[in-house]
Every structure is written in structure tokens, then in C-alpha cells.
Protein backbone atom coordinates (compact mmCIF):
# COMPACT_ATOMS: atom_id res chain seq x y z
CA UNK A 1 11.96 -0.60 -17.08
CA UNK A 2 10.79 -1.55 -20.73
CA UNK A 3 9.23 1.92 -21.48
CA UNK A 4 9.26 2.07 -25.91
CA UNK A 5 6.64 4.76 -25.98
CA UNK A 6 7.53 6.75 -22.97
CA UNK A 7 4.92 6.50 -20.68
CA UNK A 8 7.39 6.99 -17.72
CA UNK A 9 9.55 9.76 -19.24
CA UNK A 10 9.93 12.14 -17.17
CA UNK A 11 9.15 15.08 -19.82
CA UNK A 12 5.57 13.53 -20.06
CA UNK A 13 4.84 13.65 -16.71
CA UNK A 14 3.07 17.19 -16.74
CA UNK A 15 0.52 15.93 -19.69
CA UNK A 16 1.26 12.59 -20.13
CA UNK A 17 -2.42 12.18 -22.14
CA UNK A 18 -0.70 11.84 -25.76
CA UNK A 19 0.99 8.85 -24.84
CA UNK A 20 -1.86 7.15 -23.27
CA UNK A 21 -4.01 8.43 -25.96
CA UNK A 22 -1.52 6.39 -28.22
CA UNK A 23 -1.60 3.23 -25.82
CA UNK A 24 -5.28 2.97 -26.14
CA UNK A 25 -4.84 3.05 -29.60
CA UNK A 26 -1.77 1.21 -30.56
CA UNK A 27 -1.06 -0.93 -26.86
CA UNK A 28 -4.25 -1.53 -24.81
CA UNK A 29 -2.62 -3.86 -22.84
CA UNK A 30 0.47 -2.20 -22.26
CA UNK A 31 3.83 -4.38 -21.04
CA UNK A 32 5.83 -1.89 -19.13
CA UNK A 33 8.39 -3.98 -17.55
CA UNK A 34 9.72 -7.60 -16.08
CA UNK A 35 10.76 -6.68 -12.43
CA UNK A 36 10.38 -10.14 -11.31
CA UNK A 37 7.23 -10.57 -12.72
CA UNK A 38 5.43 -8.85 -15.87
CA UNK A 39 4.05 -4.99 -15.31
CA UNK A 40 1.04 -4.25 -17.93
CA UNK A 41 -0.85 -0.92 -18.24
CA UNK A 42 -4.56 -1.42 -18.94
CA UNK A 43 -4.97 2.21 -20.86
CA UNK A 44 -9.19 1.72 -22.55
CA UNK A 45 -12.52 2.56 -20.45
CA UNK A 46 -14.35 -0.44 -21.13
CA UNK A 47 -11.02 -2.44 -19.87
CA UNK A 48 -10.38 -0.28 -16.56
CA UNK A 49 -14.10 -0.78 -15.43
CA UNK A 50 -14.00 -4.30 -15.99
CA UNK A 51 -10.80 -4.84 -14.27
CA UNK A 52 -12.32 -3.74 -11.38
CA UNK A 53 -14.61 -6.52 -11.37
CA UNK A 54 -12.78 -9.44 -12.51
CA UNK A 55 -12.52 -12.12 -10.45
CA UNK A 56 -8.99 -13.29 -12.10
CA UNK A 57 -7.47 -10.03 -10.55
CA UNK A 58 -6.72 -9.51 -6.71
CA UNK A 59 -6.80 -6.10 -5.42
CA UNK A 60 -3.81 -8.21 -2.29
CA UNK A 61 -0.55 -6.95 -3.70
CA UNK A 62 1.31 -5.66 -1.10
CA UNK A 63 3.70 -9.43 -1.59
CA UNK A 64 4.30 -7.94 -5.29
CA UNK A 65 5.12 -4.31 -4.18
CA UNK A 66 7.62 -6.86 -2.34
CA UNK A 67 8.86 -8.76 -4.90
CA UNK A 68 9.94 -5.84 -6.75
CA UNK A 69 12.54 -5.34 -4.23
CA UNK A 70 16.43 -6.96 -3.76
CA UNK A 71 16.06 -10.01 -1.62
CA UNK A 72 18.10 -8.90 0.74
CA UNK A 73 15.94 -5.94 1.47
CA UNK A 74 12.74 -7.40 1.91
CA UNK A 75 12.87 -8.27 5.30
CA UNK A 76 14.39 -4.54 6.24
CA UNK A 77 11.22 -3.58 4.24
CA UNK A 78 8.57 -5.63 6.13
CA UNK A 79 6.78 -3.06 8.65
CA UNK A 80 5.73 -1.27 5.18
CA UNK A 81 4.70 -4.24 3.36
CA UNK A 82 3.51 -6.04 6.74
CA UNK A 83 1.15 -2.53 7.47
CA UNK A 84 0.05 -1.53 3.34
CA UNK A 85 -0.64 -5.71 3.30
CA UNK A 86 -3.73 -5.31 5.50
CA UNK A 87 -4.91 -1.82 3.88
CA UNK A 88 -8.81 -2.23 2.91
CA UNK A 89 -7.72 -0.44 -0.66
CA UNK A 90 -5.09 -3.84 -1.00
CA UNK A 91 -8.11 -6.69 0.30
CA UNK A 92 -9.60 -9.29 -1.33
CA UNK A 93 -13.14 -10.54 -0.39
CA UNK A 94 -14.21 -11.76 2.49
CA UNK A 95 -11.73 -9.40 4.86
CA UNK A 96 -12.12 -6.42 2.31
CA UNK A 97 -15.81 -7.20 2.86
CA UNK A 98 -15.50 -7.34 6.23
CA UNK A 99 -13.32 -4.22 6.46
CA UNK A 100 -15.79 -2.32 4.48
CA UNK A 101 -18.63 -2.92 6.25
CA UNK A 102 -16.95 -1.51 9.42
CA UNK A 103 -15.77 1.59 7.99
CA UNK A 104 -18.98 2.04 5.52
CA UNK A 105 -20.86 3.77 9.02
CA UNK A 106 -18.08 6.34 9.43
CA UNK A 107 -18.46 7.25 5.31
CA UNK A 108 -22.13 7.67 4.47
CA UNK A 109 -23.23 10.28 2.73
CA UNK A 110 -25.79 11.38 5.41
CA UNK A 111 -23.18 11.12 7.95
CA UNK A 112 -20.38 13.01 6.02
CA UNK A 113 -23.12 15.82 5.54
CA UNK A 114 -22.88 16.43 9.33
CA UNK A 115 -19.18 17.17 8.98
CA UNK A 116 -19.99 20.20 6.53
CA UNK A 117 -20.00 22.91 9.56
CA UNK A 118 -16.77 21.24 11.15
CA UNK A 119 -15.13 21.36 7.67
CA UNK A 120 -16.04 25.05 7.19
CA UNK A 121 -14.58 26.11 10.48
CA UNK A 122 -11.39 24.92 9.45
CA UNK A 123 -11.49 26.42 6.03
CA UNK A 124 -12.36 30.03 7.62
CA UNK A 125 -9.31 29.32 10.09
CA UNK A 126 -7.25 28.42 7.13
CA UNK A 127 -8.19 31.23 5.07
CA UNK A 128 -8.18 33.54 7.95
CA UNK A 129 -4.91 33.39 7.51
CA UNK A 130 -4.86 34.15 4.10
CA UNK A 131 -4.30 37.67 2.70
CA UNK A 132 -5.47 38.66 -0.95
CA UNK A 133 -1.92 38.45 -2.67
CA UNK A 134 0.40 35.55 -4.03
CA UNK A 135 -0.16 32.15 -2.26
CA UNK A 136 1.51 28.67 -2.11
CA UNK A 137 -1.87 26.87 -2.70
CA UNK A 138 -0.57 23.49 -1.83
CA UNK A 139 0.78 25.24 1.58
CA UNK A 140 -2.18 27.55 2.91
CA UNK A 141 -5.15 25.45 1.61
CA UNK A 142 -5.23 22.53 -0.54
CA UNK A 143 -2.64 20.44 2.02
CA UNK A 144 -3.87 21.49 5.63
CA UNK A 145 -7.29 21.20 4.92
CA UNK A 146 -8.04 17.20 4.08
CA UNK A 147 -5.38 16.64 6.81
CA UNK A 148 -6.76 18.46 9.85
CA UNK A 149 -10.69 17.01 8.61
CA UNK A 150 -9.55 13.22 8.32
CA UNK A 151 -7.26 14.31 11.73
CA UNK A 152 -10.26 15.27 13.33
CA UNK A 153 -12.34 12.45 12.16
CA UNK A 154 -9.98 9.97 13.74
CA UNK A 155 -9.70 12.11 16.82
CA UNK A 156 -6.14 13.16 16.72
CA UNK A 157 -4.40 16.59 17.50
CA UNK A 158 -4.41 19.48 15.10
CA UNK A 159 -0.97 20.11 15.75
CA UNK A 160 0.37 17.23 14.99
CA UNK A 161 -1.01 17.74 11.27
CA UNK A 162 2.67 18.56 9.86
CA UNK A 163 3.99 15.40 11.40
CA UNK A 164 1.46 12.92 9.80
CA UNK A 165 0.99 14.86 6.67
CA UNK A 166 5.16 14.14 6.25
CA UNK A 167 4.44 10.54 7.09
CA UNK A 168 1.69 10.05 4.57
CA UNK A 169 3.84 11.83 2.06
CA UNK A 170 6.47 8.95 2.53
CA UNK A 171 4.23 6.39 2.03
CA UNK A 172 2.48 8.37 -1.43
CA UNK A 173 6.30 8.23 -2.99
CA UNK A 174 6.49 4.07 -2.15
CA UNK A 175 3.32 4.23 -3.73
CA UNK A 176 3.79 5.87 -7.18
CA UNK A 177 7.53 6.10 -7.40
CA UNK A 178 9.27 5.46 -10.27
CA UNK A 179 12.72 4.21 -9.06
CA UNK A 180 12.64 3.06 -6.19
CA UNK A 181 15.49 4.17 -4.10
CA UNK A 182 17.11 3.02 -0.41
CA UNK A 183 16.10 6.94 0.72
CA UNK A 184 12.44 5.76 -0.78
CA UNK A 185 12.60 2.82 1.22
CA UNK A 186 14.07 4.20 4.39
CA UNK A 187 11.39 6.94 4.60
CA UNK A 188 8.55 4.97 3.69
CA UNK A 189 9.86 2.36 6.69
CA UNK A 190 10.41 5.26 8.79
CA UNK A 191 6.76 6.77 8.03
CA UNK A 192 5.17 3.06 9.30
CA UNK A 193 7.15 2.81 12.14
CA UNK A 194 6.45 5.98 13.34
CA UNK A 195 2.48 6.09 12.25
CA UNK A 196 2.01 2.76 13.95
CA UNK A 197 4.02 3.81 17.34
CA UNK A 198 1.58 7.03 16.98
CA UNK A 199 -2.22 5.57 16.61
CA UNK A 200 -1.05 2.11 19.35
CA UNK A 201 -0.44 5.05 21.83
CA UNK A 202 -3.88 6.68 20.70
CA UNK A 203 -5.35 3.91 20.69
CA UNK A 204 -4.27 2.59 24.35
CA UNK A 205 -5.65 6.02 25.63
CA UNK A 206 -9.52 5.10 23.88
CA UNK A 207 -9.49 1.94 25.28
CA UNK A 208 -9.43 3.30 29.15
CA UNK A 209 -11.17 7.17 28.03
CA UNK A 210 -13.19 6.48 25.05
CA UNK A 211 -14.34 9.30 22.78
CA UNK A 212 -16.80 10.44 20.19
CA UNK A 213 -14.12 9.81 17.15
CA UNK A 214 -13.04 7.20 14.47
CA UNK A 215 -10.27 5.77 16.70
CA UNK A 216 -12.98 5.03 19.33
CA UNK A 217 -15.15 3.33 17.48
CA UNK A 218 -12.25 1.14 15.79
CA UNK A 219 -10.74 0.03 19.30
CA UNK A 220 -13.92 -0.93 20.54
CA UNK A 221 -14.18 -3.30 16.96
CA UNK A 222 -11.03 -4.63 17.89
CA UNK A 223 -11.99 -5.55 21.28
CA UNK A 224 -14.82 -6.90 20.07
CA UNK A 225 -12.32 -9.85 18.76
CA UNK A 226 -13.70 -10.99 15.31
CA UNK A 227 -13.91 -7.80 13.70
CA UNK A 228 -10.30 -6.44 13.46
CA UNK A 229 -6.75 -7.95 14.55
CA UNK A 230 -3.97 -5.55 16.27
CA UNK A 231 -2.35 -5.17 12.57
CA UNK A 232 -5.31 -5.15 10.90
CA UNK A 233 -6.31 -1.67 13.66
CA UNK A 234 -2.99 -0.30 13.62
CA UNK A 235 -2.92 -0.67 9.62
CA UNK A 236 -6.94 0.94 9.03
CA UNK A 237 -5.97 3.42 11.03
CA UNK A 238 -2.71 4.29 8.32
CA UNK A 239 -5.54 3.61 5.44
CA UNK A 240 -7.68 5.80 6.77
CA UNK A 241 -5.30 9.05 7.27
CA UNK A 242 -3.54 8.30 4.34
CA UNK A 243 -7.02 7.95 2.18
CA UNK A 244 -7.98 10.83 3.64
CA UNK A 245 -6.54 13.69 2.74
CA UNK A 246 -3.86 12.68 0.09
CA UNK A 247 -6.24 12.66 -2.72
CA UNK A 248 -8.66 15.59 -1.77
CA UNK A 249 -5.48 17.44 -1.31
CA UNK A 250 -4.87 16.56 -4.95
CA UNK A 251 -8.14 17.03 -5.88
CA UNK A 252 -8.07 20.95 -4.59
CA UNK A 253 -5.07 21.54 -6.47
CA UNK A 254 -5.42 20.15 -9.92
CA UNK A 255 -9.47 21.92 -9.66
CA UNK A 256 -7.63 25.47 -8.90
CA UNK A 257 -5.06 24.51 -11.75
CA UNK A 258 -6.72 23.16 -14.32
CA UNK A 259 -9.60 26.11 -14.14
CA UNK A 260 -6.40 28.66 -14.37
CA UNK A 261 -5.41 26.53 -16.95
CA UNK A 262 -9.03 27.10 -19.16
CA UNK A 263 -10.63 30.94 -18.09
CA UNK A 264 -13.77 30.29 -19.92
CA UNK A 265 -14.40 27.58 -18.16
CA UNK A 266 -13.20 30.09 -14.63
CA UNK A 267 -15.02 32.80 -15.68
CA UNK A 268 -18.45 30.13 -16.66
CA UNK A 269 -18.14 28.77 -13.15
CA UNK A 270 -18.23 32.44 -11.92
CA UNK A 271 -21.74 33.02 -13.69
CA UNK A 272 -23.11 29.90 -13.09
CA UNK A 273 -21.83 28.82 -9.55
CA UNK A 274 -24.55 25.90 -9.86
CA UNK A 275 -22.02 24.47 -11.90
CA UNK A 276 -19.62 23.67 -9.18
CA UNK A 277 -20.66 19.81 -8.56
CA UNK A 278 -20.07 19.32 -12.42
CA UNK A 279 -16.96 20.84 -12.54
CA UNK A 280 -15.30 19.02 -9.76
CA UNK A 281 -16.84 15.70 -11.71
CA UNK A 282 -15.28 16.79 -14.88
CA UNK A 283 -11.46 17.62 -12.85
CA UNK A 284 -11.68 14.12 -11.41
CA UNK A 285 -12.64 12.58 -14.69
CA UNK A 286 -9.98 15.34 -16.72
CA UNK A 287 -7.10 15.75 -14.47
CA UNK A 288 -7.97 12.67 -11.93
CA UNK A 289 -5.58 13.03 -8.60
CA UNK A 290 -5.31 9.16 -9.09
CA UNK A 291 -3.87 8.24 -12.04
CA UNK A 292 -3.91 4.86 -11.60
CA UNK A 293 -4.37 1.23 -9.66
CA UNK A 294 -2.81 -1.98 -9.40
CA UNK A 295 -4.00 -5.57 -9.45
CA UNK A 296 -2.01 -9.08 -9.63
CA UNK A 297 -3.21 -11.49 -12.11
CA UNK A 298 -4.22 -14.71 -10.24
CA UNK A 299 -3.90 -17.51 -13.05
CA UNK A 300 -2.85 -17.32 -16.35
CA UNK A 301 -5.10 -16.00 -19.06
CA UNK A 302 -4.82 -14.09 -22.94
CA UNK A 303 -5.97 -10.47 -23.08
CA UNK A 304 -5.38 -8.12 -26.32
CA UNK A 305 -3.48 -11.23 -27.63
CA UNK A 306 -0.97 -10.76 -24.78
CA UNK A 307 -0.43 -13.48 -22.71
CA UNK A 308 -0.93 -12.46 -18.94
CA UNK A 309 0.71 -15.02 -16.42
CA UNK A 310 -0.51 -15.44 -12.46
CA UNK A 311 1.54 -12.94 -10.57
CA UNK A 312 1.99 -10.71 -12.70
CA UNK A 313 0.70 -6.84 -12.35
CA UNK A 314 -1.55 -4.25 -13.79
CA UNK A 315 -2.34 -0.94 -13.86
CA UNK A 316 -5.89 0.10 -14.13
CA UNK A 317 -5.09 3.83 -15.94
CA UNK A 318 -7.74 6.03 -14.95
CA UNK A 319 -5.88 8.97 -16.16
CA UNK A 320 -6.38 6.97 -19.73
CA UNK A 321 -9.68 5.22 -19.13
CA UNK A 322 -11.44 9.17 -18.46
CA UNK A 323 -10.16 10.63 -21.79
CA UNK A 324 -11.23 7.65 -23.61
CA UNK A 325 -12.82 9.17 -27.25
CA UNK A 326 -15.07 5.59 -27.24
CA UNK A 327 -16.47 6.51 -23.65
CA UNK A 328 -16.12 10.62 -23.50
CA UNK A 329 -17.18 12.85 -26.74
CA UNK A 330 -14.03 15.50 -27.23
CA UNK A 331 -12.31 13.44 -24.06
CA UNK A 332 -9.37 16.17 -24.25
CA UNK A 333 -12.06 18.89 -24.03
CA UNK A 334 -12.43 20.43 -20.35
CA UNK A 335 -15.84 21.25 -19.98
CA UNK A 336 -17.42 22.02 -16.19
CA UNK A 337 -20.88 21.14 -17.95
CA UNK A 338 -20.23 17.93 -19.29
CA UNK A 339 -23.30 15.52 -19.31
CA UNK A 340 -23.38 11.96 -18.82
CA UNK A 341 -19.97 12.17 -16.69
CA UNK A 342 -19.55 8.63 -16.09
CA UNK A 343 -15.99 9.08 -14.76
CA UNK A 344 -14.15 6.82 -12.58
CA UNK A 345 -11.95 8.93 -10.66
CA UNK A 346 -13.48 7.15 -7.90
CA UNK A 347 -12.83 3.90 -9.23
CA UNK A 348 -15.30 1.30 -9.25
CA UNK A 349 -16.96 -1.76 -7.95
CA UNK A 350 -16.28 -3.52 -4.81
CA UNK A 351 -13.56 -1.08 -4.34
CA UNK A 352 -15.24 1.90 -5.10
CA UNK A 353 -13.54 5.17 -2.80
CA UNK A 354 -15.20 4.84 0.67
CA UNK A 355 -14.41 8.38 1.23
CA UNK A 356 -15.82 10.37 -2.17
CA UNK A 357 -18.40 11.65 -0.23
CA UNK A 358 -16.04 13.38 2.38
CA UNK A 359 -13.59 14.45 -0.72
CA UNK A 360 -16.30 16.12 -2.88
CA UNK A 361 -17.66 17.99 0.26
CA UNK A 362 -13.83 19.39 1.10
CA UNK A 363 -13.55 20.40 -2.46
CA UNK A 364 -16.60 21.97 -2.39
CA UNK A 365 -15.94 23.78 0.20
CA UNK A 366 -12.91 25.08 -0.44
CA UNK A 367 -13.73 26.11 -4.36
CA UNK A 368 -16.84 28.24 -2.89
CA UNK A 369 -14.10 29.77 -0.33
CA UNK A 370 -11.62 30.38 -2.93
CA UNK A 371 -14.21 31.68 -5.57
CA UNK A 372 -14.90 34.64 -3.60
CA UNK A 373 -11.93 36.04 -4.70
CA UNK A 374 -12.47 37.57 -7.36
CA UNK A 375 -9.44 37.49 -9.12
CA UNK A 376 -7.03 34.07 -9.55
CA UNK A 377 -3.77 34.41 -11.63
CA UNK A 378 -1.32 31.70 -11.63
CA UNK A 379 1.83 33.32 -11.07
CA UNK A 380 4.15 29.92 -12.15
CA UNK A 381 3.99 26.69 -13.79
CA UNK A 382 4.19 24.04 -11.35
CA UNK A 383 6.24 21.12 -10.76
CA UNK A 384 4.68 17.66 -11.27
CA UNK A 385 4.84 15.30 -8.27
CA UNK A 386 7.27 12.61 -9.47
CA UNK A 387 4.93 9.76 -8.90
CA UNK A 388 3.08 7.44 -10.84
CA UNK A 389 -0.42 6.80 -8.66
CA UNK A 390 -0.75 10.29 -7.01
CA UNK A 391 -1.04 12.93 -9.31
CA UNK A 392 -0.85 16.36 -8.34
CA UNK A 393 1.09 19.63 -8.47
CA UNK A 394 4.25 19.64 -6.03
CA UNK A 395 3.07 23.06 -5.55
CA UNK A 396 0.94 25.99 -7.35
CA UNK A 397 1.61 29.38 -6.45
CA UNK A 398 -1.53 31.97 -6.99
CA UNK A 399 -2.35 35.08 -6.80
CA UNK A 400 -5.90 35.52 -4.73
CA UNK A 401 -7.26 39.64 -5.65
């Protein structure tokens, strides 16, 4: 991996904002590598918006993820490439269109809002189980909870909530890793061959006893023949867990963190607890649980005086696009109030997150939970997850007085 500045050193990956800071300066458009085709990291605001909606980038790049990959292992590889290729996040007009519009009813504000009581139940179950003392946040709370709401969502046991979290895991390291290894490989195959086996059995018992759930309503689209193909079910259905929960789970975590992190800003949120909205806009905008997204170039075509060739990738940073000084005043400034918060932890554009509603209510949630506790101490500094799209702690141990 051609790496000069250090982007991907593993030392930066618990604040790896210097270097991006330096990127957006020095290297806007970023070549990071020549894996069978080019690798660029797209680092300023104004760039990382636009991306977003440029019609000489596809969002379809599950055949690059494969490319990356040692000929001979691309076919072993398949059921993850096959499933991730028919992902709504990795669509291209019309079937992302059509995708959307299917799973825009299940996501609508208005709709999500309905969830709220179903969403606190859990959390008082969760935290019912939660003595004032030291915690493994990631563990009690911030994991469990986005898995069991999306779990319920789709319809599917609460108990099986350790067994699909483990799966989704799997697929977040083939995601964001940053070598990627046969064990990689082998339990990101395992994860799709299992998921898959998983929601066609669920999804044979909705067609004869149908329900009032996600999976319901997607079988009876598929049956309705135009809408969604047998891949295109079993793979939404993947999407959809995966999508989920991995980033509120995220999301949770780096809020709890990252106000540990800055007490004023704790101790502000405290006084004013109107401030809560803002402050989870200004984690996902400071400390975004996505770092970044990828794109493959279509056709040739010059940007920053670099000359981008079709098939090639890039990374839309948003972990450098939301501390950009030209977009954010004092971007490395965490500040719960911020005005004018124009973040895009989100992303945006056609592919803007179908499921920030439902994320922003969980975190919600859970931050009014966890603030009645009056005391928070971080007890350890925690472990980065080694990945380069999912950003989060690998765990965050607190002490709840």
C-alpha cells in the first residue's frame, strides 16, 4: 500500500485528524495505492459532497472489492461479493432507486417515531441489568441495543442477537480492513453463508404465516415479482441488519467517549439537556462512526491535476470532509452547540443514510438513559477498531455513579 504520509499507520488510527488535516492541505486527492487499480482519498468538504453527486462515480463496487483479491480466490470469495453486490448502499440508479423506494416506508421519520416506546423497553431491559459501577459500554449498551431494535424491526428472535451481531462484525472487518487476510476472508464468507441460510428460512416461514415485521413486508415485494429478485431479498435483508445497528452502535460509543474525552462539554450537556440533538450532530460531524465511502471512477477524467482512470477507487473521507477549517470554524473544536452543523456523517445525496432517523432516536435514547447517572469516569483508554470505514472504540470501559 503506497501510504507516504501515513494515513494507514497504525499509530494514527486513534486520532488520525493531523494527517487528514495535512491531506486536505498538501494531497486533496490523495493516491493511496495500485491494488489492481488506483486507490485515491478525497480528504476536502466541498470535494466529499460533490462526490456524492457525480455522475462519473458509481456507488456498484462490490466487482472492485473483488479485484483487490488473488485470482484464484475470487471465486472462493463469491457468496460475499455475490450478496454486498446487490446491497442498496453499493446501487447505482435505477435498482438503487428502486430499492429505495421500497425500503423508504419502513424509514420515515413519522414511522420511526412509533418505534420510540419499543426502543425504550429495550433500553430499561438493558440497563436493568446494569448496576452503578464499572461497565464494558460496548458490551451492556452501546452493542445490544441497535441490534435487538433493527432485530425486532425485521422480525427476528432476540436471542439470536449474539449470533448476527458476530456475523455483521465479519462483514464490518471485509469492509474497512486494512490487510486483508484468508481468516478476513473466511469469516466474512462464513458470515454470508450463514446470514443468507438464516433470513431464506425466515423468510419461507412469512411467506405461509405472515407477520407485522420488515421481513413480511419484503417477501410479499418479492412475490410481487418486479420489485425484488431472491438475491436481491436475501441480500436487503443483510443490508438492512448490518445498516442497522453497526453504526448506531458506533455512534453510542464514540458520543459517551468523546464527551469523557471534553467535561465541559459533559458537564454543559448536564445543564442544558436541550442540547442533546446538537451534541449528537456535532459527534457525528467530530468523531463520525463512518469514516469513510467508496466509489469507482467510471471513465477517465483530471481532478487536483491527478489523473483519475475508469475503475479506479475513491474514498469519500468524511472523517476529513467534517473537520474541514473552509467548511467548519475551529473544525478541531468539540462543541455540543455548534451552529450551522452542516455535517455529513450521514452522507449525502441519492445515498443519503435511510436509517438516520432510527440511529439518532437510539442515541437519543440511550444518552438520556445514561445521563441519569450522575457520575461517568472513563476508567481506560480504549482500543481503536482496526478498520478503515467503521470507526469506533473496540471497547470503552466506564464507570456509571
Amino acid at each position: 500500500m503506497h501510504d507516504p504520509l501515513g494515513l494507514y499507520a497504525p499509530e494514527n488510527r486513534a486520532d488520525p485528524y493531523p494527517v487528514l488535516a495535512r491531506l486536505r492541505r498538501e494531497a486533496p486527492l490523495y493516491f493511496a495505492g495500485n491494488e489492481g487499480a488506483g486507490s485515491f482519498i478525497v480528504t476536502r468538504y466541498a470535494d466529499v459532497a460533490a462526490g456524492f453527486r457525480d455522475a462519473r462515480l458509481s456507488a456498484s463496487r462490490a466487482e472492485a472489492m473483488a479485484k483487490r483479491l488473488p485470482p484464484e480466490v475470487r471465486e472462493w470469495v463469491a457468496p460475499v461479493t455475490g450478496n454486498l453486490a446487490h446491497w442498496i448502499l453499493l446501487r447505482d440508479p435505477p435498482d438503487h432507486t428502486r430499492l429505495r423506494s421500497l425500503l423508504n416506508q419502513a424509514f420515515t421519520p413519522r414511522l420511526i417515531e412509533t418505534w420510540r416506546p419499543r426502543i425504550q423497553q429495550i433500553l430499561d431491559e438493558l440497563l436493568g441489568a446494569i448496576e452503578p459501577g464499572e461497565i464494558e459500554l460496548m458490551e451492556a449498551l452501546a452493542g445490544p441495543l441497535p441490534v435487538l431494535v433493527i432485530g425486532d424491526m425485521l422480525g427476528l428472535p432476540p436471542e439470536d442477537r449474539h449470533r448476527l451481531k458476530a456475523c455483521s462484525d465479519a462483514i464490518a472487518g471485509f469492509f474497512g480492513a486494512t490487510v486483508m487476510s484468508q481468516a478476513l476472508l473466511a469469516s466474512a464468507r462464513a458470515a454470508i453463508l450463514e446470514l443468507e441460510d438464516y433470513f431464506r428460512k425466515a423468510l419461507t416461514e412469512r411467506r405461509q404465516t405472515p407477520r407485522q415485521d420488515l421481513l413480511s413486508a419484503l417477501a410479499a415485494a418479492e412475490e410481487q415479482g418486479s420489485v425484488l429478485s431472491e438475491q436481491e431479498l436475501l441480500s436487503t435483508c443483510t443490508a438492512l441488519l448490518f445498516g442497522g445497528h453497526e453504526t448506531t452502535t458506533n455512534l453510542i460509543a464514540n458520543t459517551v467517549y468523546t464527551l469523557l474525552r471534553f467535561p465541559d462539554q459533559l458537564q454543559r450537556l448536564r445543564d442544558e439537556p436541550g442540547l442533546l440533538t446538537s451534541a449528537i450532530e456535532e459527534v457525528l460531524r467530530f468523531e463520525c462512526p463512518v469514516s469513510r465511502m467508496g466509489r469507482v471512477a467510471r471513465v477517465d477524467f483530471e481532478w487536483h491535476g491527478q489523473q483519475v482512470k475508469a475503475g479506479d477507487r475513491l474514498f469519500l473521507s468524511f472523517a476529513g470532509a467534517n473537520r474541514d477549517e473552509s467548511q467548519f470554524p475551529e473544525p478541531d473544536r468539540f462543541d455540543i452547540a455548534r451552529a450551522d452543523n452542516r455535517h455529513l456523517g450521514f452522507s449525502t445525496g441519492p445515498h443519503y443514510c435511510i436509517g438516520a432517523a432510527l440511529g439518532r432516536l437510539e442515541a437519543r435514547l440511550a444518552l438520556e438513559a445514561l445521563l441519569k447517572f450522575p457520575r461517568w469516569e472513563l476508567r481506560e483508554q480504549p482500543a481503536w477498531l482496526d478498520n478503515l470505514t467503521v470507526r469506533g472504540p473496540k471497547n470503552l470501559r466506564v464507570a456509571l455513579g
